[in-house]
ModelCIF file with pLDDT and N, C-alpha, C, O atoms, coordinates in Angstrom:
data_MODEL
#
_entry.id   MODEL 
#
_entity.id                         1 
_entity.type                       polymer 
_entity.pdbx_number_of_molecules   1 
#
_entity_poly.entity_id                      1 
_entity_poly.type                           'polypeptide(L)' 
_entity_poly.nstd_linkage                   no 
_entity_poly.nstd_monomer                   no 
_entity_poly.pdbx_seq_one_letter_code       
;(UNK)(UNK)(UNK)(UNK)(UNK)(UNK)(UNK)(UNK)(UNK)(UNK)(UNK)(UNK)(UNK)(UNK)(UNK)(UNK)
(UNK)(UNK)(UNK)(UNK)(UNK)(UNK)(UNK)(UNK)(UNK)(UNK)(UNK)(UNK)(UNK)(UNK)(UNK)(UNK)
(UNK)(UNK)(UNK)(UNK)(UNK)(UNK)
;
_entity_poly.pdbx_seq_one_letter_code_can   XXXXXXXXXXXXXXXXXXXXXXXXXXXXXXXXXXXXXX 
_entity_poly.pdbx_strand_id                 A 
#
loop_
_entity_poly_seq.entity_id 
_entity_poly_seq.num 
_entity_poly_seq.mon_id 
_entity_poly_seq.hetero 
1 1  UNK n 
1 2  UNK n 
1 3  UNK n 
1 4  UNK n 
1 5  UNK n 
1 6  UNK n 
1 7  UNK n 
1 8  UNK n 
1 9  UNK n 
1 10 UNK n 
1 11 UNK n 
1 12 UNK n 
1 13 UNK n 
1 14 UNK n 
1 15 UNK n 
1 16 UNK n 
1 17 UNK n 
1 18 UNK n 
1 19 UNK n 
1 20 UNK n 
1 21 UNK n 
1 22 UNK n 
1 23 UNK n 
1 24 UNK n 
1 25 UNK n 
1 26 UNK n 
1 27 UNK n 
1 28 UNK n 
1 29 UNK n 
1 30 UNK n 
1 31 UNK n 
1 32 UNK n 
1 33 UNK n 
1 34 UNK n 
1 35 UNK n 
1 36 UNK n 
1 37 UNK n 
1 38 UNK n 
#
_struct_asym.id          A 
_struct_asym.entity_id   1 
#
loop_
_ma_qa_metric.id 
_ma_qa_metric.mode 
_ma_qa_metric.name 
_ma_qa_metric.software_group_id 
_ma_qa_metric.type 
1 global pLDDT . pLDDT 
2 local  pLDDT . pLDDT 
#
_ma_qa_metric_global.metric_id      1 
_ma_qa_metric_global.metric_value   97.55 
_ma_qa_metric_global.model_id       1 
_ma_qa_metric_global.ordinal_id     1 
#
loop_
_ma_qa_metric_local.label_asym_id 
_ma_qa_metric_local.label_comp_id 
_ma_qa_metric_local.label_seq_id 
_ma_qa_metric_local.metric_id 
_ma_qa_metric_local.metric_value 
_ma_qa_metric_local.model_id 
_ma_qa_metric_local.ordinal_id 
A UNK 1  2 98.00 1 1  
A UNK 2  2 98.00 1 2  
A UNK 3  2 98.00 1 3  
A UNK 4  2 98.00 1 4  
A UNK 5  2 98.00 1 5  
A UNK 6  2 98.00 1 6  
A UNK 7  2 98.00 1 7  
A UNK 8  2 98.00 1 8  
A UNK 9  2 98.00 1 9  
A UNK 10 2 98.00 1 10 
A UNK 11 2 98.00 1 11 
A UNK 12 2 98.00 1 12 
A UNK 13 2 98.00 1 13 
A UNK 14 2 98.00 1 14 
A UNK 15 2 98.00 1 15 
A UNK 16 2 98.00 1 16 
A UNK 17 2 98.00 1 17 
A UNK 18 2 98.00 1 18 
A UNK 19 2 97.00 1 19 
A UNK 20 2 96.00 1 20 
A UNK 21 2 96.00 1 21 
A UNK 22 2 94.00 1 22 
A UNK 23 2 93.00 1 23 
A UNK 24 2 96.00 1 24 
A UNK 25 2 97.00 1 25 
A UNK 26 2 98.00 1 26 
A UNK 27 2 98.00 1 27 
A UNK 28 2 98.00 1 28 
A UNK 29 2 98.00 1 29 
A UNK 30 2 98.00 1 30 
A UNK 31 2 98.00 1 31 
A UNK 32 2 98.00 1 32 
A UNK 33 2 98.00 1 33 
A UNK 34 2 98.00 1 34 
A UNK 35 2 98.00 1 35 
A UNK 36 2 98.00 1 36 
A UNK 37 2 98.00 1 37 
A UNK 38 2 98.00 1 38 
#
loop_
_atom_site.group_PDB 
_atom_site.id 
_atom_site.type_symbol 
_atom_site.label_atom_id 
_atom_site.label_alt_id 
_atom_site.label_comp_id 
_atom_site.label_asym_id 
_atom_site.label_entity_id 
_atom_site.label_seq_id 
_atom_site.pdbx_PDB_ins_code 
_atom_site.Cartn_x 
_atom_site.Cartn_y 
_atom_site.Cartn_z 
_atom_site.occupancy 
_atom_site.B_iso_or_equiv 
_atom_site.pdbx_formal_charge 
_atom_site.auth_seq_id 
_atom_site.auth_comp_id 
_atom_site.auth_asym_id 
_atom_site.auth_atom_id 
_atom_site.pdbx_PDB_model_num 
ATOM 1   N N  . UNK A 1 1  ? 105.191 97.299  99.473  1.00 98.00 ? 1  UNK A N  1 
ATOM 2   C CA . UNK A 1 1  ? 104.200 97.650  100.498 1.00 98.00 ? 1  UNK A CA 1 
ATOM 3   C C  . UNK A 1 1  ? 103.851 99.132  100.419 1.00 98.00 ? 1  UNK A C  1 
ATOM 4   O O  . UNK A 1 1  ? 102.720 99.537  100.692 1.00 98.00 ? 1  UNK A O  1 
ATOM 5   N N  . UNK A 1 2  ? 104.491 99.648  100.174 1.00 98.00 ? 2  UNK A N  1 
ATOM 6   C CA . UNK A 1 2  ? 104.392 101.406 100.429 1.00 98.00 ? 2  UNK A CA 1 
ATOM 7   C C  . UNK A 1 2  ? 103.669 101.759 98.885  1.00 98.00 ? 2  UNK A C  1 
ATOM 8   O O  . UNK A 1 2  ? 102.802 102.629 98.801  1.00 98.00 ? 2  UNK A O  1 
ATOM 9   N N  . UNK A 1 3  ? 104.066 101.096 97.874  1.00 98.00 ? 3  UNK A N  1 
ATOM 10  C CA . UNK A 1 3  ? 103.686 101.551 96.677  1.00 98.00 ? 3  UNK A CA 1 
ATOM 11  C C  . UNK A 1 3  ? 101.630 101.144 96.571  1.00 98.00 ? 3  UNK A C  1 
ATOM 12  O O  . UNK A 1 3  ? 100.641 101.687 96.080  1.00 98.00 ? 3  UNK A O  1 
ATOM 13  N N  . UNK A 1 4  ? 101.959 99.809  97.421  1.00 98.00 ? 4  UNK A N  1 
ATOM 14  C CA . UNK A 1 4  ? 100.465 98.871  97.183  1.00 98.00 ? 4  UNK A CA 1 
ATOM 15  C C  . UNK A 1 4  ? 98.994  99.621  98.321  1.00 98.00 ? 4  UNK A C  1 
ATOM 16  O O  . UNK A 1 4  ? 97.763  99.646  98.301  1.00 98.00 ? 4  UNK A O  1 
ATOM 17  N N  . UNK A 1 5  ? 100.393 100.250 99.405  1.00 98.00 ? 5  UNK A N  1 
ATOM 18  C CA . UNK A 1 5  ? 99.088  100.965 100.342 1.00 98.00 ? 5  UNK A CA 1 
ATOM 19  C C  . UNK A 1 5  ? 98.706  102.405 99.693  1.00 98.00 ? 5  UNK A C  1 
ATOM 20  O O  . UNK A 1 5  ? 97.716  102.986 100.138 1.00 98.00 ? 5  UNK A O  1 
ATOM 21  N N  . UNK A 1 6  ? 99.322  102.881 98.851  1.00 98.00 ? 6  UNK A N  1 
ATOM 22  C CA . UNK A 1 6  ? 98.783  104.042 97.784  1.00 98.00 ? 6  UNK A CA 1 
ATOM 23  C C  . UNK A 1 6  ? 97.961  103.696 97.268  1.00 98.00 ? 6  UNK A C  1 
ATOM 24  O O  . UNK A 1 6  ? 97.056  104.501 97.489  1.00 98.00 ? 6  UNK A O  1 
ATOM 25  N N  . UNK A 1 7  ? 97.583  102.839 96.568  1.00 98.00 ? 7  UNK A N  1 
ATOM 26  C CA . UNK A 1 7  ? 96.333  101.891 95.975  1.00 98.00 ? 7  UNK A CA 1 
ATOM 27  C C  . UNK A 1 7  ? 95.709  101.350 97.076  1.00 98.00 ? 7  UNK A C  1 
ATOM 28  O O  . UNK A 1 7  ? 94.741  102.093 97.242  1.00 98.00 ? 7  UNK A O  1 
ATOM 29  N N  . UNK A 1 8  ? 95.694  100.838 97.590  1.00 98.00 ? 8  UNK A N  1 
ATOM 30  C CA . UNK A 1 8  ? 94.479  100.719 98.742  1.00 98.00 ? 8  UNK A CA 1 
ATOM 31  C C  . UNK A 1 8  ? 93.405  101.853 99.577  1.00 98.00 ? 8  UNK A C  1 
ATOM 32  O O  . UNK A 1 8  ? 92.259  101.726 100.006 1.00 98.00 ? 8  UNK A O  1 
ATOM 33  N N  . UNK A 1 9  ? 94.392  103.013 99.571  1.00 98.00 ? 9  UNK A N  1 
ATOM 34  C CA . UNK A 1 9  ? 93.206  104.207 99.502  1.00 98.00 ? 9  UNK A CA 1 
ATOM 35  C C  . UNK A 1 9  ? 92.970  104.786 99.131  1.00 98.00 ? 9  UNK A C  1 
ATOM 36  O O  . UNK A 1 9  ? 92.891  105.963 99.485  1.00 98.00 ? 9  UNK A O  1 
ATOM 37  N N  . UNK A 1 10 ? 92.564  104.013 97.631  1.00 98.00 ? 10 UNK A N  1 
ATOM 38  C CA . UNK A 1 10 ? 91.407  104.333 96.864  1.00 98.00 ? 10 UNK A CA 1 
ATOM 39  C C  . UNK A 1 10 ? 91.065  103.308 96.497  1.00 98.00 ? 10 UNK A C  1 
ATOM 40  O O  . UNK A 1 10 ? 90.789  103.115 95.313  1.00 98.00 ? 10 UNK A O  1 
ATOM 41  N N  . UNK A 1 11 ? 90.962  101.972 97.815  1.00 98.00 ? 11 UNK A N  1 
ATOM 42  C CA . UNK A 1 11 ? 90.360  100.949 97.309  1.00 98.00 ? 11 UNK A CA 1 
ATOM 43  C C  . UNK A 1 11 ? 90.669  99.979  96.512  1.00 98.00 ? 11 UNK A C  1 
ATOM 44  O O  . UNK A 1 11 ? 89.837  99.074  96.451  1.00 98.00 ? 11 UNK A O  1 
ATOM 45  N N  . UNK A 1 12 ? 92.028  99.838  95.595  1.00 98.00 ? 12 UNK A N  1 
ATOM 46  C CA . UNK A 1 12 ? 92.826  98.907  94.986  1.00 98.00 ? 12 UNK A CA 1 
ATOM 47  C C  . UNK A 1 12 ? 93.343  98.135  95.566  1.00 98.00 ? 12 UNK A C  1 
ATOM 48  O O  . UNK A 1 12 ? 93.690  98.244  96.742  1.00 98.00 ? 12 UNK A O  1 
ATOM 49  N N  . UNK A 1 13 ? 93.555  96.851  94.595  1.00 98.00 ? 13 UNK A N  1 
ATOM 50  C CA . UNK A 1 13 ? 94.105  95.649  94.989  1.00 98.00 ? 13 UNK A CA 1 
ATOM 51  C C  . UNK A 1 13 ? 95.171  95.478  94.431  1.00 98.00 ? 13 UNK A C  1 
ATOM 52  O O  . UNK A 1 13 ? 95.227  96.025  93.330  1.00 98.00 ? 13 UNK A O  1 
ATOM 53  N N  . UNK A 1 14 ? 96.295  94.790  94.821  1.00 98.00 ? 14 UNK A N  1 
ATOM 54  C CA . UNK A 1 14 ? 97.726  93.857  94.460  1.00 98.00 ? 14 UNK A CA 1 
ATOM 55  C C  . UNK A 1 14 ? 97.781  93.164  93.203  1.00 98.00 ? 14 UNK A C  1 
ATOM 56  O O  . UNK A 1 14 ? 97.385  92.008  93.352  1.00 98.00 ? 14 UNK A O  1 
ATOM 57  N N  . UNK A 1 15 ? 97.939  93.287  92.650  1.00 98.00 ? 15 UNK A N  1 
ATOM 58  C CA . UNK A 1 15 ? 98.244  92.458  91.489  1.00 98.00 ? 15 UNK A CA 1 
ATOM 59  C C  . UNK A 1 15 ? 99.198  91.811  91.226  1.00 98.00 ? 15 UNK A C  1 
ATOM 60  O O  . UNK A 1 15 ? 99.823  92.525  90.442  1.00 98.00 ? 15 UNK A O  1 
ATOM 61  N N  . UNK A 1 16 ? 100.043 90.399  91.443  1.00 98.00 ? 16 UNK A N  1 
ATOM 62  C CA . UNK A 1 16 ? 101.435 90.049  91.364  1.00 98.00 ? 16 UNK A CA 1 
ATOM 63  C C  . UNK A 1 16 ? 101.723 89.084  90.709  1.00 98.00 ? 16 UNK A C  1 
ATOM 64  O O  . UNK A 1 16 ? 101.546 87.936  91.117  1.00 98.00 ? 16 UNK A O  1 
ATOM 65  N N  . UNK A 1 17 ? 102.275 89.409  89.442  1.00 98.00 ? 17 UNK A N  1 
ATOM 66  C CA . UNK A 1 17 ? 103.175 88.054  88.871  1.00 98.00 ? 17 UNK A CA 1 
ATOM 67  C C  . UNK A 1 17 ? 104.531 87.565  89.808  1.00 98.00 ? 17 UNK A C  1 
ATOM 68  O O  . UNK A 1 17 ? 105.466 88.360  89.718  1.00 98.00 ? 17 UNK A O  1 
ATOM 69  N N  . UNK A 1 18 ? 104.679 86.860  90.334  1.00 98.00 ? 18 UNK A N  1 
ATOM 70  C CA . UNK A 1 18 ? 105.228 86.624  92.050  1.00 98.00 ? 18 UNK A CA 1 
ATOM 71  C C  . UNK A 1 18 ? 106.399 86.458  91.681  1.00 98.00 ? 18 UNK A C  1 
ATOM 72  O O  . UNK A 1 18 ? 106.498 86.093  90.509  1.00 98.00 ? 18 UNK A O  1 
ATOM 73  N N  . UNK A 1 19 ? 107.472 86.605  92.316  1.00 97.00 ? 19 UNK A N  1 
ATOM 74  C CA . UNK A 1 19 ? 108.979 86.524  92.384  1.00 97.00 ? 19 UNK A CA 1 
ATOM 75  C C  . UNK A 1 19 ? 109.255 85.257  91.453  1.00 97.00 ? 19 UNK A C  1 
ATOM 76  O O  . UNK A 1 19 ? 110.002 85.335  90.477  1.00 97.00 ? 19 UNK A O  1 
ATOM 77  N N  . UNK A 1 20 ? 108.583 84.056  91.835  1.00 96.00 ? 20 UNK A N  1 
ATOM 78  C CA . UNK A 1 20 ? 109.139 83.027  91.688  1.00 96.00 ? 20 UNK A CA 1 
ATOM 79  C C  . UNK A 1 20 ? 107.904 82.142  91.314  1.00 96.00 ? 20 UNK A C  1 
ATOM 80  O O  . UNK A 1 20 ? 106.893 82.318  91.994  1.00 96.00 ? 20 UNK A O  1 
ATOM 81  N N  . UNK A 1 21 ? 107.859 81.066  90.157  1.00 96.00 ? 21 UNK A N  1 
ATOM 82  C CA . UNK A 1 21 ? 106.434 80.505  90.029  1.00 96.00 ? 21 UNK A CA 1 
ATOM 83  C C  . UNK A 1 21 ? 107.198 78.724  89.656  1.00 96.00 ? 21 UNK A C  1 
ATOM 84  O O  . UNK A 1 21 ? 106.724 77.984  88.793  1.00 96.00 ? 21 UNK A O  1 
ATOM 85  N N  . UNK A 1 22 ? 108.246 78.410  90.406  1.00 94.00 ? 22 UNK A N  1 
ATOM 86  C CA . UNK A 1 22 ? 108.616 77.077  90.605  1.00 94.00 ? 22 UNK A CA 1 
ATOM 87  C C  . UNK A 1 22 ? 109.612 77.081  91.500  1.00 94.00 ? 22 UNK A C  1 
ATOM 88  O O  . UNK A 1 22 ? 109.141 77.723  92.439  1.00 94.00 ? 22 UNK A O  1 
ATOM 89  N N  . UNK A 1 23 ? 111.005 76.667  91.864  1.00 93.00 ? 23 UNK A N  1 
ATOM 90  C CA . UNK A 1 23 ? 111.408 76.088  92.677  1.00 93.00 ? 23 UNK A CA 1 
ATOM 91  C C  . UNK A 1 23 ? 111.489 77.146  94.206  1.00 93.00 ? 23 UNK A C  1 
ATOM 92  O O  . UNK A 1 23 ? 111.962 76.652  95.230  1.00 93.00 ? 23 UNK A O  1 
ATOM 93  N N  . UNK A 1 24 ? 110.835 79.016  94.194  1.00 96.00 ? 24 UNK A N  1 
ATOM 94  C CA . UNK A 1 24 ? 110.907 79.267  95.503  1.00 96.00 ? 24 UNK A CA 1 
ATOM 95  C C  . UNK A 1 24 ? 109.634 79.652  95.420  1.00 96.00 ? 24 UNK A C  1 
ATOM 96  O O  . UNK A 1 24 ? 109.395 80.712  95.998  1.00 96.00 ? 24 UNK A O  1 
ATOM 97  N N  . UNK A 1 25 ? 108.578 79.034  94.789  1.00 97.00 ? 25 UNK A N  1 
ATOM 98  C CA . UNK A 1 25 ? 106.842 79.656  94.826  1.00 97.00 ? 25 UNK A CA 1 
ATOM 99  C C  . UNK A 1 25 ? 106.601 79.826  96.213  1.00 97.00 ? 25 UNK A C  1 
ATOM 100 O O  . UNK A 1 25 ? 106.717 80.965  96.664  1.00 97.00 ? 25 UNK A O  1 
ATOM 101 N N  . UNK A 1 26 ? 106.337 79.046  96.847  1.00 98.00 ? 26 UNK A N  1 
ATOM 102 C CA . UNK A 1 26 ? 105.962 79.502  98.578  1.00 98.00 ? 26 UNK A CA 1 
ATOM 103 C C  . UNK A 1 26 ? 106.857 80.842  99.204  1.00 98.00 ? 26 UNK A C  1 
ATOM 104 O O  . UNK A 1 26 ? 106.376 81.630  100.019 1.00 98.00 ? 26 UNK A O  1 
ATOM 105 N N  . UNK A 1 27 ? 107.911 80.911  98.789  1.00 98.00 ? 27 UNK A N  1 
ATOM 106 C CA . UNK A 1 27 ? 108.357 81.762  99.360  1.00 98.00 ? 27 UNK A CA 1 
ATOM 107 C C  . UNK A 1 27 ? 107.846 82.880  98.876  1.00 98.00 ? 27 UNK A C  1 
ATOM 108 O O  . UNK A 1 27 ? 107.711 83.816  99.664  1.00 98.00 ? 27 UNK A O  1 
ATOM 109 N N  . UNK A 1 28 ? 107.424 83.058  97.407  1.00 98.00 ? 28 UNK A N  1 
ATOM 110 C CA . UNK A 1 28 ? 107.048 84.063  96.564  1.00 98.00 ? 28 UNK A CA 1 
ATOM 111 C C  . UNK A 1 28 ? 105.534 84.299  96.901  1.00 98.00 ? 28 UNK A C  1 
ATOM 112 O O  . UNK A 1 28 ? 104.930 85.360  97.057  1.00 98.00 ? 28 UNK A O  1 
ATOM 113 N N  . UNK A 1 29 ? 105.043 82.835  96.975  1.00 98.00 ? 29 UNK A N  1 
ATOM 114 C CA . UNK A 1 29 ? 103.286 83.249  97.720  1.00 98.00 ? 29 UNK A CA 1 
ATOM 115 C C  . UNK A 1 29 ? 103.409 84.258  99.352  1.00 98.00 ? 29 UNK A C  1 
ATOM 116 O O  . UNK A 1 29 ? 102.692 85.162  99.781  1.00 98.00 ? 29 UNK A O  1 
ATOM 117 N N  . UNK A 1 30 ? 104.417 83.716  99.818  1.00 98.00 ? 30 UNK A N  1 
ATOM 118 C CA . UNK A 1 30 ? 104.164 84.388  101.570 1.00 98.00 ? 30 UNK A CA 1 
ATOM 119 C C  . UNK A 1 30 ? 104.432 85.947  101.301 1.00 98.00 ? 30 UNK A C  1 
ATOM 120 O O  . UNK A 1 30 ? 103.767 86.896  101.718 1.00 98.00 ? 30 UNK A O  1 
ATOM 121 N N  . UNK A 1 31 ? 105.767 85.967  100.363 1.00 98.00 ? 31 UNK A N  1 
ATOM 122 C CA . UNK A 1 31 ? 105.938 87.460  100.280 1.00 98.00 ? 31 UNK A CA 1 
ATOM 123 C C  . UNK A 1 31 ? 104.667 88.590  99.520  1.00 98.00 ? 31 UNK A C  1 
ATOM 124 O O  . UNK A 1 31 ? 104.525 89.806  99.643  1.00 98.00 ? 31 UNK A O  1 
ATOM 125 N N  . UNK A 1 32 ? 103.996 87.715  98.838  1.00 98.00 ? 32 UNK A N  1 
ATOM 126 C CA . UNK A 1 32 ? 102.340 88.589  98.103  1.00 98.00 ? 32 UNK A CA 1 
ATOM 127 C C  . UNK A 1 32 ? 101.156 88.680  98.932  1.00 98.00 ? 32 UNK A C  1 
ATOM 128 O O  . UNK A 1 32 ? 100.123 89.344  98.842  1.00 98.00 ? 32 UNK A O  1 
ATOM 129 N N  . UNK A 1 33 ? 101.755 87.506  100.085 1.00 98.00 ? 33 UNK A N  1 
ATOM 130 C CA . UNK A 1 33 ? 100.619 87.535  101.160 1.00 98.00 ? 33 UNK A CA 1 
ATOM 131 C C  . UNK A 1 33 ? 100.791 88.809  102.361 1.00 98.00 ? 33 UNK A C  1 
ATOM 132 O O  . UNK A 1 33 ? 99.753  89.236  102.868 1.00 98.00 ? 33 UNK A O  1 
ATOM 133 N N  . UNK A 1 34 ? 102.245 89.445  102.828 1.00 98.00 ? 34 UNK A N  1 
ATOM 134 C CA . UNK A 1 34 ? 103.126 89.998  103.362 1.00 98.00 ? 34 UNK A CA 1 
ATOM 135 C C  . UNK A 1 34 ? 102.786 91.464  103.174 1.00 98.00 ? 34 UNK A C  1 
ATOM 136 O O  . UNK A 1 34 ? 102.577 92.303  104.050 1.00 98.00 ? 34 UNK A O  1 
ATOM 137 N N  . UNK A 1 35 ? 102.769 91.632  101.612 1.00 98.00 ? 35 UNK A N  1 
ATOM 138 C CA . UNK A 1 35 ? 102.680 92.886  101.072 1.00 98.00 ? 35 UNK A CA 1 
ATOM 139 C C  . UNK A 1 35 ? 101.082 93.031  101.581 1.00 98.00 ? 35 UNK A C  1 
ATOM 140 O O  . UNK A 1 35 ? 100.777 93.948  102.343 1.00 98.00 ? 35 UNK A O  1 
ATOM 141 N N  . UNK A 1 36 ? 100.077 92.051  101.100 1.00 98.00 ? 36 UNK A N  1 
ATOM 142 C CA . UNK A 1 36 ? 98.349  92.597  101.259 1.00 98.00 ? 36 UNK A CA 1 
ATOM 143 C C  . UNK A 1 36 ? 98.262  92.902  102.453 1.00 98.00 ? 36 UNK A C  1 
ATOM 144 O O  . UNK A 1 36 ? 97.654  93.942  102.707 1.00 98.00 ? 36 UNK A O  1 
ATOM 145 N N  . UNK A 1 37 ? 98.868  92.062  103.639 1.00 98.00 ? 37 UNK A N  1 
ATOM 146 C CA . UNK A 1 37 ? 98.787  92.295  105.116 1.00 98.00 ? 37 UNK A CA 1 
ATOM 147 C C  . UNK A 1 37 ? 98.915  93.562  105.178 1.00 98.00 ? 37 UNK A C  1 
ATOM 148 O O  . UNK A 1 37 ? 98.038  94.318  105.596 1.00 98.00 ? 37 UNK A O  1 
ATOM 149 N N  . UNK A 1 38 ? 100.386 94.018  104.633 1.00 98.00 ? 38 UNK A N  1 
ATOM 150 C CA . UNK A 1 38 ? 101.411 95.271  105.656 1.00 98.00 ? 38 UNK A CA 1 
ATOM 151 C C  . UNK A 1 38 ? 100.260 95.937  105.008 1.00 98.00 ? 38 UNK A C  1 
ATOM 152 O O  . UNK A 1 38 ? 100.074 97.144  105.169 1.00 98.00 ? 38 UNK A O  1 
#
């Protein structure tokens, strides 16, 4: 979060190959969703 809101002002976006891309994906989607929020 702290690294991703440095990039946001100047207008950048998140980019995430996610924690997890089979048995904890949701958990790994909420946490990429978590970070864009904060």
């Amino acid at each position: 979060v702290r690294l991703a809101r440095v990039a946001g002002r100047y207008h950048g976006l998140y980019a995430t190959h996610m924690r997890n891309e089979s048995d904890s994906v949701r958990q790994a989607i909420q946490e990429a969703l978590q970070v864009g929020r904060e």
